[in-house]
C-alpha atoms as a PDB file:
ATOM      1  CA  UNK A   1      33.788 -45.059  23.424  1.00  0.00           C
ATOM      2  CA  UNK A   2      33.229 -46.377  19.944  1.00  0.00           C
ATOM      3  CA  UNK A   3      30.330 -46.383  17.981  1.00  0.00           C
ATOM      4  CA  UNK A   4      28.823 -48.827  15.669  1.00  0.00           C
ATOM      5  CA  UNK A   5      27.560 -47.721  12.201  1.00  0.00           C
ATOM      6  CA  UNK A   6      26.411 -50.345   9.929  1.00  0.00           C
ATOM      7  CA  UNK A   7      26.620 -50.454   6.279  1.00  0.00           C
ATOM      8  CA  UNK A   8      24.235 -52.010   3.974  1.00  0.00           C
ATOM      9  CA  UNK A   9      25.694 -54.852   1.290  1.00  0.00           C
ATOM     10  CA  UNK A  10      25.120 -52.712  -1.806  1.00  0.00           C
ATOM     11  CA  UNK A  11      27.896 -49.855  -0.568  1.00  0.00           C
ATOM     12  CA  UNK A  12      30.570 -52.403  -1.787  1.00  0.00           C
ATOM     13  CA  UNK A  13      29.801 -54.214  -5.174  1.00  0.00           C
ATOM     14  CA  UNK A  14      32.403 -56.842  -4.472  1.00  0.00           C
ATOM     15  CA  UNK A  15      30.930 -58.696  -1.291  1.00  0.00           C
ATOM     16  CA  UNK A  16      27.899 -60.642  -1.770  1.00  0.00           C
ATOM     17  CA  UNK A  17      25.124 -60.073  -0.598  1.00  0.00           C
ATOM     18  CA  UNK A  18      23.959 -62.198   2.508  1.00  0.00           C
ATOM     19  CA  UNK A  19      27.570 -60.343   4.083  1.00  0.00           C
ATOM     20  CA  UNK A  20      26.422 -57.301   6.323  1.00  0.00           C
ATOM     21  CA  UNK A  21      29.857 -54.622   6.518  1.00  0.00           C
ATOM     22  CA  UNK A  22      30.154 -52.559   9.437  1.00  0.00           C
ATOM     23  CA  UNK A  23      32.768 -50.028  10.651  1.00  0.00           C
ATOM     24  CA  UNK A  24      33.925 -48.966  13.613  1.00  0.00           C
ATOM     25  CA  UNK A  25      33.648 -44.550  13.774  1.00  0.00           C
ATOM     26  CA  UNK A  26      35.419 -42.788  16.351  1.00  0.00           C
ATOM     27  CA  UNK A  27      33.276 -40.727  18.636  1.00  0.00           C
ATOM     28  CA  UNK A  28      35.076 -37.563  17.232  1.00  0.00           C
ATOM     29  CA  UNK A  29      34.343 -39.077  13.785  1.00  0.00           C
ATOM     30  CA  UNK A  30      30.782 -39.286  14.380  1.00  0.00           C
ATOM     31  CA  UNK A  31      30.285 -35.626  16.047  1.00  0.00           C
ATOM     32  CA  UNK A  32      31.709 -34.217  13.092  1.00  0.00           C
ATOM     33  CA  UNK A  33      29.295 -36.014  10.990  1.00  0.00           C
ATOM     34  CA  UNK A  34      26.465 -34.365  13.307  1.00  0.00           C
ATOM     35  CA  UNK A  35      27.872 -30.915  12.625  1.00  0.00           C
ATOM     36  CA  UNK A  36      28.379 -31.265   8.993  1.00  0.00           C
ATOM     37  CA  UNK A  37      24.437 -32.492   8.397  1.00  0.00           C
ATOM     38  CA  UNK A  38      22.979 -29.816  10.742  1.00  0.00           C
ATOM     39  CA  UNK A  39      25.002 -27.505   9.309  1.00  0.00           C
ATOM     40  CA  UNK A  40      23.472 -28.318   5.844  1.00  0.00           C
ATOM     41  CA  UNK A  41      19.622 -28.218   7.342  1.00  0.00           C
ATOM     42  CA  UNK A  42      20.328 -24.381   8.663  1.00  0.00           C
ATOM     43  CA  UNK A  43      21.695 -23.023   5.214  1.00  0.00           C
ATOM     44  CA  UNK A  44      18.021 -24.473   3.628  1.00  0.00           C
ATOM     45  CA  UNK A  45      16.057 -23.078   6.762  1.00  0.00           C
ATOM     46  CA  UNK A  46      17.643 -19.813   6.054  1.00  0.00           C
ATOM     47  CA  UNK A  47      17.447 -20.237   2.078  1.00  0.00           C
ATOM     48  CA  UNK A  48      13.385 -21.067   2.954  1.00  0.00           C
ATOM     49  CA  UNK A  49      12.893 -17.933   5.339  1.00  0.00           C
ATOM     50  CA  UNK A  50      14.278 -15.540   2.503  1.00  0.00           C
ATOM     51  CA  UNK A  51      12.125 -16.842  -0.016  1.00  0.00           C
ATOM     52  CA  UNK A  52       9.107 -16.332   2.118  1.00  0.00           C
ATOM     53  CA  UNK A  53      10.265 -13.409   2.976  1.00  0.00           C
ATOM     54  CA  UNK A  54      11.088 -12.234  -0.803  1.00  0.00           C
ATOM     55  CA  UNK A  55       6.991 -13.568  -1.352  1.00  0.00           C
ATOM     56  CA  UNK A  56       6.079 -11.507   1.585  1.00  0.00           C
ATOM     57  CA  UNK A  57       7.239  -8.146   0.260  1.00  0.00           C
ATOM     58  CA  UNK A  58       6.007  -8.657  -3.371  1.00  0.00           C
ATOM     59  CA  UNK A  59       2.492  -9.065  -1.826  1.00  0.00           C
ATOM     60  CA  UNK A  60       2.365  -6.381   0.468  1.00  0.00           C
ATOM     61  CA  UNK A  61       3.979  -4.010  -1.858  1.00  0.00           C
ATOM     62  CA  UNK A  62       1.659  -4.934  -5.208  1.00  0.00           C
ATOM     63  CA  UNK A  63      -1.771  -3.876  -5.948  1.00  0.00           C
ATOM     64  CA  UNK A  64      -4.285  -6.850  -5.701  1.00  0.00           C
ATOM     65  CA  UNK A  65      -7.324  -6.811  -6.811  1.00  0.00           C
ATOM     66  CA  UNK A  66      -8.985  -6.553  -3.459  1.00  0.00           C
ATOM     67  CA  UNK A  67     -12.273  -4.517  -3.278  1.00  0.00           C
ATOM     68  CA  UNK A  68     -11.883  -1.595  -1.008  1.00  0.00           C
ATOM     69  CA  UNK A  69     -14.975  -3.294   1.343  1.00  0.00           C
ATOM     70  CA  UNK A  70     -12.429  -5.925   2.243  1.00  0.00           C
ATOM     71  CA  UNK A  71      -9.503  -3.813   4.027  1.00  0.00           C
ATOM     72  CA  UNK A  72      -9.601  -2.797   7.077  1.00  0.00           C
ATOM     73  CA  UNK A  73     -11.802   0.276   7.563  1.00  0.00           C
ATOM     74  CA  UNK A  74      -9.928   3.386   9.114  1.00  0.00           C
ATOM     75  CA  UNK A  75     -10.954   4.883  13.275  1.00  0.00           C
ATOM     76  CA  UNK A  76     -12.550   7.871  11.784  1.00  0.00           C
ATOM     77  CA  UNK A  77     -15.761   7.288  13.660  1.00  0.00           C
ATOM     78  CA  UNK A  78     -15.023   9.577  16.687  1.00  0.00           C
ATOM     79  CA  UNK A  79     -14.666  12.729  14.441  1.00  0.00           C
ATOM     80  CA  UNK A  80     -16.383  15.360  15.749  1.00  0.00           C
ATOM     81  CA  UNK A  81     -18.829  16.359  12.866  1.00  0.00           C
ATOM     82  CA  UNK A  82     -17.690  20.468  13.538  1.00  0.00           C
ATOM     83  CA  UNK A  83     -13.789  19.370  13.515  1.00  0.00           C
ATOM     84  CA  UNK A  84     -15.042  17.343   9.763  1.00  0.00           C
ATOM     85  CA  UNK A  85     -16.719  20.281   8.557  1.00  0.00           C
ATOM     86  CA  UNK A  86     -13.603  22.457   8.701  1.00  0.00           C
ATOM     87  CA  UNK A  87     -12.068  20.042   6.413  1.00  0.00           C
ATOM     88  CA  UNK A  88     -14.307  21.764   3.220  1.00  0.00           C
ATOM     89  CA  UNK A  89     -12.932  24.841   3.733  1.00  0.00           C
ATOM     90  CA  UNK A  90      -9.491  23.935   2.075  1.00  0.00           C
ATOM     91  CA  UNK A  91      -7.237  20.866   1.042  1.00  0.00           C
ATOM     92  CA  UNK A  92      -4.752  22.826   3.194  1.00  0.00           C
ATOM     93  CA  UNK A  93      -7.143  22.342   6.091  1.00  0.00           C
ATOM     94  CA  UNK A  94      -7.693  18.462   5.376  1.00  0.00           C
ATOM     95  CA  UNK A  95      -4.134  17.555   5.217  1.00  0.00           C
ATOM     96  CA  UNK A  96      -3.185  19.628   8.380  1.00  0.00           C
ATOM     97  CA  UNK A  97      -5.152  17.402  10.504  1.00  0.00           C
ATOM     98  CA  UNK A  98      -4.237  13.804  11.071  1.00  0.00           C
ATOM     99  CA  UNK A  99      -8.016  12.460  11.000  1.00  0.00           C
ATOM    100  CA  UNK A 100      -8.382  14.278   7.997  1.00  0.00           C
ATOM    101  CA  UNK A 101      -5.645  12.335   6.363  1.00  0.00           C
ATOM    102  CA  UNK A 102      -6.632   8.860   7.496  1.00  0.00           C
ATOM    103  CA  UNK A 103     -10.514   9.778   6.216  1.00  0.00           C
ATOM    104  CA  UNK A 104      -8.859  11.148   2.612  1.00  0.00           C
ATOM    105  CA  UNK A 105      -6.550   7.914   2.615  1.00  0.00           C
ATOM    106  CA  UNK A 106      -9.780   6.049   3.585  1.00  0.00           C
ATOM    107  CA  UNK A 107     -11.186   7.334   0.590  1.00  0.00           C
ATOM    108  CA  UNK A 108      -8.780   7.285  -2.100  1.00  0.00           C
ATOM    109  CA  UNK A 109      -8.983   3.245  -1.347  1.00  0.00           C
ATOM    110  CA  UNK A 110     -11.970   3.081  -2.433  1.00  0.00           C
ATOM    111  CA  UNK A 111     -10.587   4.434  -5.849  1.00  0.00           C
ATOM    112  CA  UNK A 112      -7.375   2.135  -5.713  1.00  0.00           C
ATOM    113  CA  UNK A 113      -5.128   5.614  -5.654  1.00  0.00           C
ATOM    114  CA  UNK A 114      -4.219   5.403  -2.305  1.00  0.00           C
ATOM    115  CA  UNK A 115      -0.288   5.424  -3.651  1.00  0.00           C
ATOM    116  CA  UNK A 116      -0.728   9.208  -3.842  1.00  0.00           C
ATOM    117  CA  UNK A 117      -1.270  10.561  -0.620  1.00  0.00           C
ATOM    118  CA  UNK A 118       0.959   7.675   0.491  1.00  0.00           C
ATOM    119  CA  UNK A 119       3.707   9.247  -1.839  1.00  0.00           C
ATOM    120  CA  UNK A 120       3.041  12.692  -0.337  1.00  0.00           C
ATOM    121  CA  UNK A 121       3.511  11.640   2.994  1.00  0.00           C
ATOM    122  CA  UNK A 122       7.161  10.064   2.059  1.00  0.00           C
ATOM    123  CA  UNK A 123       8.063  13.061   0.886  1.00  0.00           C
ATOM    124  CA  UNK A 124       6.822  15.298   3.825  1.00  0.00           C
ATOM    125  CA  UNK A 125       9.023  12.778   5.517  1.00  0.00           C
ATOM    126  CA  UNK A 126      11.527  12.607   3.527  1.00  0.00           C
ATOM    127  CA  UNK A 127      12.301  16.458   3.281  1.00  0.00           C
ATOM    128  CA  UNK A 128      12.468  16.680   7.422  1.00  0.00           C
ATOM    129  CA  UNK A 129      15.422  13.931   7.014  1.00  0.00           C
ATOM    130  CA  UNK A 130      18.618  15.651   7.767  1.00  0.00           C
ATOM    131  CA  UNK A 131      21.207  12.879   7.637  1.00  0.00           C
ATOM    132  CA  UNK A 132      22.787  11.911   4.354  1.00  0.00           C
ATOM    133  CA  UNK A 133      22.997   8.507   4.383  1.00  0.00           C
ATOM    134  CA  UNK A 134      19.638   8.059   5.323  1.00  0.00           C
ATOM    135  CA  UNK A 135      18.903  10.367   2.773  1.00  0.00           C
ATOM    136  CA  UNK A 136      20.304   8.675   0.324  1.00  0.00           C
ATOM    137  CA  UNK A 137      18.561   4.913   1.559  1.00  0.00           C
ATOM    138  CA  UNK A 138      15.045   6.816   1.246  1.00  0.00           C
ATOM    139  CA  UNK A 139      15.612   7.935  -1.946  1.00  0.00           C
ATOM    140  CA  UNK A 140      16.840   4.856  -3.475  1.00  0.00           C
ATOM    141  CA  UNK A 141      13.779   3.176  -1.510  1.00  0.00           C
ATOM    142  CA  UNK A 142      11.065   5.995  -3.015  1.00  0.00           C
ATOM    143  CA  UNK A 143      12.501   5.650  -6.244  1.00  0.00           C
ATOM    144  CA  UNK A 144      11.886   1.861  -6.187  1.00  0.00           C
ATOM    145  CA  UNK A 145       8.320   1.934  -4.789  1.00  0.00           C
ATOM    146  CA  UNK A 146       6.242   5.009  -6.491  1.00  0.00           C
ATOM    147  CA  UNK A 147       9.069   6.257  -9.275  1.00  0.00           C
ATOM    148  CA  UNK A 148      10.202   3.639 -11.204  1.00  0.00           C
ATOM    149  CA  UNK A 149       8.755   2.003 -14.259  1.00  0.00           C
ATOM    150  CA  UNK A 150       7.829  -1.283 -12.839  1.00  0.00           C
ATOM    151  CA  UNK A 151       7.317   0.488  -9.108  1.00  0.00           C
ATOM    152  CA  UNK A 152       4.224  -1.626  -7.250  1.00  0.00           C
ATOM    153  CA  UNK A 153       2.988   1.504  -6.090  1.00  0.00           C
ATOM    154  CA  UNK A 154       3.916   3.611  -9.295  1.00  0.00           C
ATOM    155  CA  UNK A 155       2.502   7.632  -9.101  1.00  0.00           C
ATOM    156  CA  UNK A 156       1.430   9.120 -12.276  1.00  0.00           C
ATOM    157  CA  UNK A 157       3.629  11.863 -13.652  1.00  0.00           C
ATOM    158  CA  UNK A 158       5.654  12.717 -16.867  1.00  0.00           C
ATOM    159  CA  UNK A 159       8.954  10.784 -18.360  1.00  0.00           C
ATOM    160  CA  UNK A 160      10.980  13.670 -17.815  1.00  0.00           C
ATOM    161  CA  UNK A 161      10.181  14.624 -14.179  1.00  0.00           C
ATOM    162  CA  UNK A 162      11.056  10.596 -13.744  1.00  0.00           C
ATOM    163  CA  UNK A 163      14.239  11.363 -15.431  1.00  0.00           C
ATOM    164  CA  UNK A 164      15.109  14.295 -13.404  1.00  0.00           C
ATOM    165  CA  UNK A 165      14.513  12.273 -10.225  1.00  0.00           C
ATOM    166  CA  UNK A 166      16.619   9.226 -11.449  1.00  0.00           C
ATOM    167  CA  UNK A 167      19.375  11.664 -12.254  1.00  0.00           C
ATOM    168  CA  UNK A 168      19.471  13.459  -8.783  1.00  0.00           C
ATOM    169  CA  UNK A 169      18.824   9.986  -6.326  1.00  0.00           C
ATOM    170  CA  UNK A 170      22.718   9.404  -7.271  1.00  0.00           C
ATOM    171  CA  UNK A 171      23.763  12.739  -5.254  1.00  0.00           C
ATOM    172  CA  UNK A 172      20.012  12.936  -2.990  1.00  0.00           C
ATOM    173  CA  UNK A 173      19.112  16.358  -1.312  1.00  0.00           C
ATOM    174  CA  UNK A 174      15.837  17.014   0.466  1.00  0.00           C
ATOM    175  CA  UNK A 175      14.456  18.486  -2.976  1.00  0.00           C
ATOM    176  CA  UNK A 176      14.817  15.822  -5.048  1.00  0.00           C
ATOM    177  CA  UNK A 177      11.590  14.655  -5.116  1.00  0.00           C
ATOM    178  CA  UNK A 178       9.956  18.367  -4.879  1.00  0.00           C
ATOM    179  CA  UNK A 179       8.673  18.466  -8.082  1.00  0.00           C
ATOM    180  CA  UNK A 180       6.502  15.504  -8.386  1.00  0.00           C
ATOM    181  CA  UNK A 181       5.430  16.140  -4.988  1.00  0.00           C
ATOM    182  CA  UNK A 182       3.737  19.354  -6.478  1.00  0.00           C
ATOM    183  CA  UNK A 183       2.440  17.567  -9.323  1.00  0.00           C
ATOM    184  CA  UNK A 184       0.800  14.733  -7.400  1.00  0.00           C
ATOM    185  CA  UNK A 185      -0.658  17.500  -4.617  1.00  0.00           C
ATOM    186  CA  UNK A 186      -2.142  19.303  -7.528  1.00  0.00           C
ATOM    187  CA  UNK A 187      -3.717  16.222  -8.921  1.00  0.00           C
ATOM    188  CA  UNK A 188      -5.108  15.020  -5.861  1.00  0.00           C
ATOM    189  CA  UNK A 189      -6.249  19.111  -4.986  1.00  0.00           C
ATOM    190  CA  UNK A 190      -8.170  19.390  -8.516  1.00  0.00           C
ATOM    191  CA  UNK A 191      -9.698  16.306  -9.078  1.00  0.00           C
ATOM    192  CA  UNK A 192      -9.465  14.179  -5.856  1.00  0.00           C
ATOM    193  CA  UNK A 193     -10.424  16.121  -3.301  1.00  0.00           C
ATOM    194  CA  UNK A 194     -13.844  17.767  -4.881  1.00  0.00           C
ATOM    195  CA  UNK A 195     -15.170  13.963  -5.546  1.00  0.00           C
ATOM    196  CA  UNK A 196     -13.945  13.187  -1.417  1.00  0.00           C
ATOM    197  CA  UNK A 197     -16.326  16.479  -0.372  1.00  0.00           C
ATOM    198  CA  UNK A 198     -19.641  14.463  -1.951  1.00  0.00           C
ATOM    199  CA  UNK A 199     -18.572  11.055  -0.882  1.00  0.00           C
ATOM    200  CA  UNK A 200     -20.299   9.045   1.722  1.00  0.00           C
ATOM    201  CA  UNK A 201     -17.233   8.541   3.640  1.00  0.00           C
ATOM    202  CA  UNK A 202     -16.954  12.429   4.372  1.00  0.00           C
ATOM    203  CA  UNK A 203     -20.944  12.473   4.057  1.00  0.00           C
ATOM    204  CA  UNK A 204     -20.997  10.104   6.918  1.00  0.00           C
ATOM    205  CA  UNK A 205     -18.348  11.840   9.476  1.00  0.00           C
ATOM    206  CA  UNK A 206     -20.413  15.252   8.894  1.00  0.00           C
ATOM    207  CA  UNK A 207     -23.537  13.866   9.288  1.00  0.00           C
ATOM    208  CA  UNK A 208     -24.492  15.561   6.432  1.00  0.00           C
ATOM    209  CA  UNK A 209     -26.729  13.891   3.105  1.00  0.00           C
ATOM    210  CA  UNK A 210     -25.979  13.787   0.166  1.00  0.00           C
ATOM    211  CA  UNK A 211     -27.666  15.688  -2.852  1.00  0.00           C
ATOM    212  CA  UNK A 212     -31.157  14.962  -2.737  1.00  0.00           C
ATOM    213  CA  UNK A 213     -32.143  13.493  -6.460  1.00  0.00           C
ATOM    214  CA  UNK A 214     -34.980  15.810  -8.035  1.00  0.00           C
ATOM    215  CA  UNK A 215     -37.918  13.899  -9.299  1.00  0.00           C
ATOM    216  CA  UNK A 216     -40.233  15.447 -11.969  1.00  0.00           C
ATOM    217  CA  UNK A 217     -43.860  15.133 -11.272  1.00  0.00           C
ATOM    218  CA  UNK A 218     -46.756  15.667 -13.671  1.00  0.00           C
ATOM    219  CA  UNK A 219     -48.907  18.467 -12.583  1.00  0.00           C
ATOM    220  CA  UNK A 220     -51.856  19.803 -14.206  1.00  0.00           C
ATOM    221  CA  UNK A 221     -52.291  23.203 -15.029  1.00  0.00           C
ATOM    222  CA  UNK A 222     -55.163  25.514 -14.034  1.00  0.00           C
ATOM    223  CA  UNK A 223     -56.200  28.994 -15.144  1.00  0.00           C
ATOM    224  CA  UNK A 224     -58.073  30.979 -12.633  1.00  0.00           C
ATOM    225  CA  UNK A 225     -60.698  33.725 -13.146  1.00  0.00           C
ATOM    226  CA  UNK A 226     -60.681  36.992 -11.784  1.00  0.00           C
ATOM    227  CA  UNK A 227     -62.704  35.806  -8.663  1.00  0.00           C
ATOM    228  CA  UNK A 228     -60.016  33.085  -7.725  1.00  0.00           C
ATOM    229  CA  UNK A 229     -62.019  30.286  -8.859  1.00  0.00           C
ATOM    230  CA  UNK A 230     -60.774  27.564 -10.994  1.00  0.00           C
ATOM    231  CA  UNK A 231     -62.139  27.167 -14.484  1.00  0.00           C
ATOM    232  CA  UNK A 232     -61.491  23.667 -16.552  1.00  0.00           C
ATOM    233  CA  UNK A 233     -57.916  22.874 -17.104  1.00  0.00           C
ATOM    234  CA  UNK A 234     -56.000  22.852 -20.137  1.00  0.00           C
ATOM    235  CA  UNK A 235     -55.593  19.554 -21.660  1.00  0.00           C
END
């Protein structure tokens, strides 16, 4: 079966232009043609899906400038107040229980250092990995996220603990990452977790107050005689 495809006058300079050209494509001709132009439309479907995608991860791995009321708010309202109230008695405590975690986490949103517990958890994970080559993909992926210099989740610690850390990635073991661990733990012990104890967050789950505010009031002063009664005040 043959197939007609017209072509327009201007496709050949040297026929005038009331002529009309056609030519006759073969069926085999014509399927190729099909192939060759859908062919082109998936390679730009795919080059469009990886761009998205690309967009996609910058977002979700840089920090906006959200305000912590507008992220979801963690399930921490079916903590027991008793099982909350343990949590004071050590960091140890808070980070050994899952809630606990989630309600610090919770918190540390609210002052837009959530990549620190975040980073601490990688590494708990990360030191229970046992296989090498995933070893090594973690590390690589750590080092990109909290470690380096333009990481979108970037941890606060020295140069030369960042140094260290790029030096050992190229051969990983399960302490490579050990030492900012304990710096980051420390921070978040020390200054962190004394400032999560008084929030209204933790507050809230103990069904505790907070500090009530002392007022001064004006008094006036009396002196009282010997038989108990009042004489006039001192002005």
């Amino acid at each position: 079966m043959e197939t007609f495809v017209f072509l327009f006058p201007q496709f050949n300079f040297c026929a005038p232009k009331e002529e009309v050209y056609f030519r006759m494509l073969g069926e085999t001709e014509l399927r190729a043609s099909r192939m060759k132009d859908g062919n082109s439309r998936n390679k730009n479907k795919d080059k469009d899906k990886k761009s998205r995608l690309s967009l996609l991860l910058a977002k979700s791995g840089s920090h906006e400038n959200v305000s912590p009321e507008k992220k979801p708010p963690a399930k921490t309202n079916n903590i027991p107040p008793e099982v909350a109230l343990r949590w004071s008695d050590s960091f140890e405590e808070l980070l050994g229980h899952p809630d606990g975690v989630e309600a610090f986490t919770q918190f540390l949103r609210t002052e837009f250092s959530e990549e620190n517990i975040e980073f601490w958890l990688a590494c708990e994970d990360y030191k229970s990995t046992e296989s090498a080559t995933k070893l090594q993909s973690m590390a690589k992926q750590m080092y990109a996220v909290f470690i380096d210099r333009e990481a979108p989740k970037e941890i606060n610690i020295d140069h030369s603990t960042k140094q260290a850390i790029q030096k050992n990635i190229a051969q990983p073991t399960q302490s490579c990452f050990d030492a900012a661990q304990s710096k980051i733990y420390t921070l978040m012990k020390k200054d962190c977790y004394p400032r999560f104890l008084t929030s209204d967050i933790y507050l809230t789950l103990t069904r505790r107050k907070g500090p009530a505010v002392m007022t001064r009031r004006r008094s006036r002063s009396f002196v009282f005689s010997e038989r108990g009664e009042s004489t006039t005040p001192w002005l």
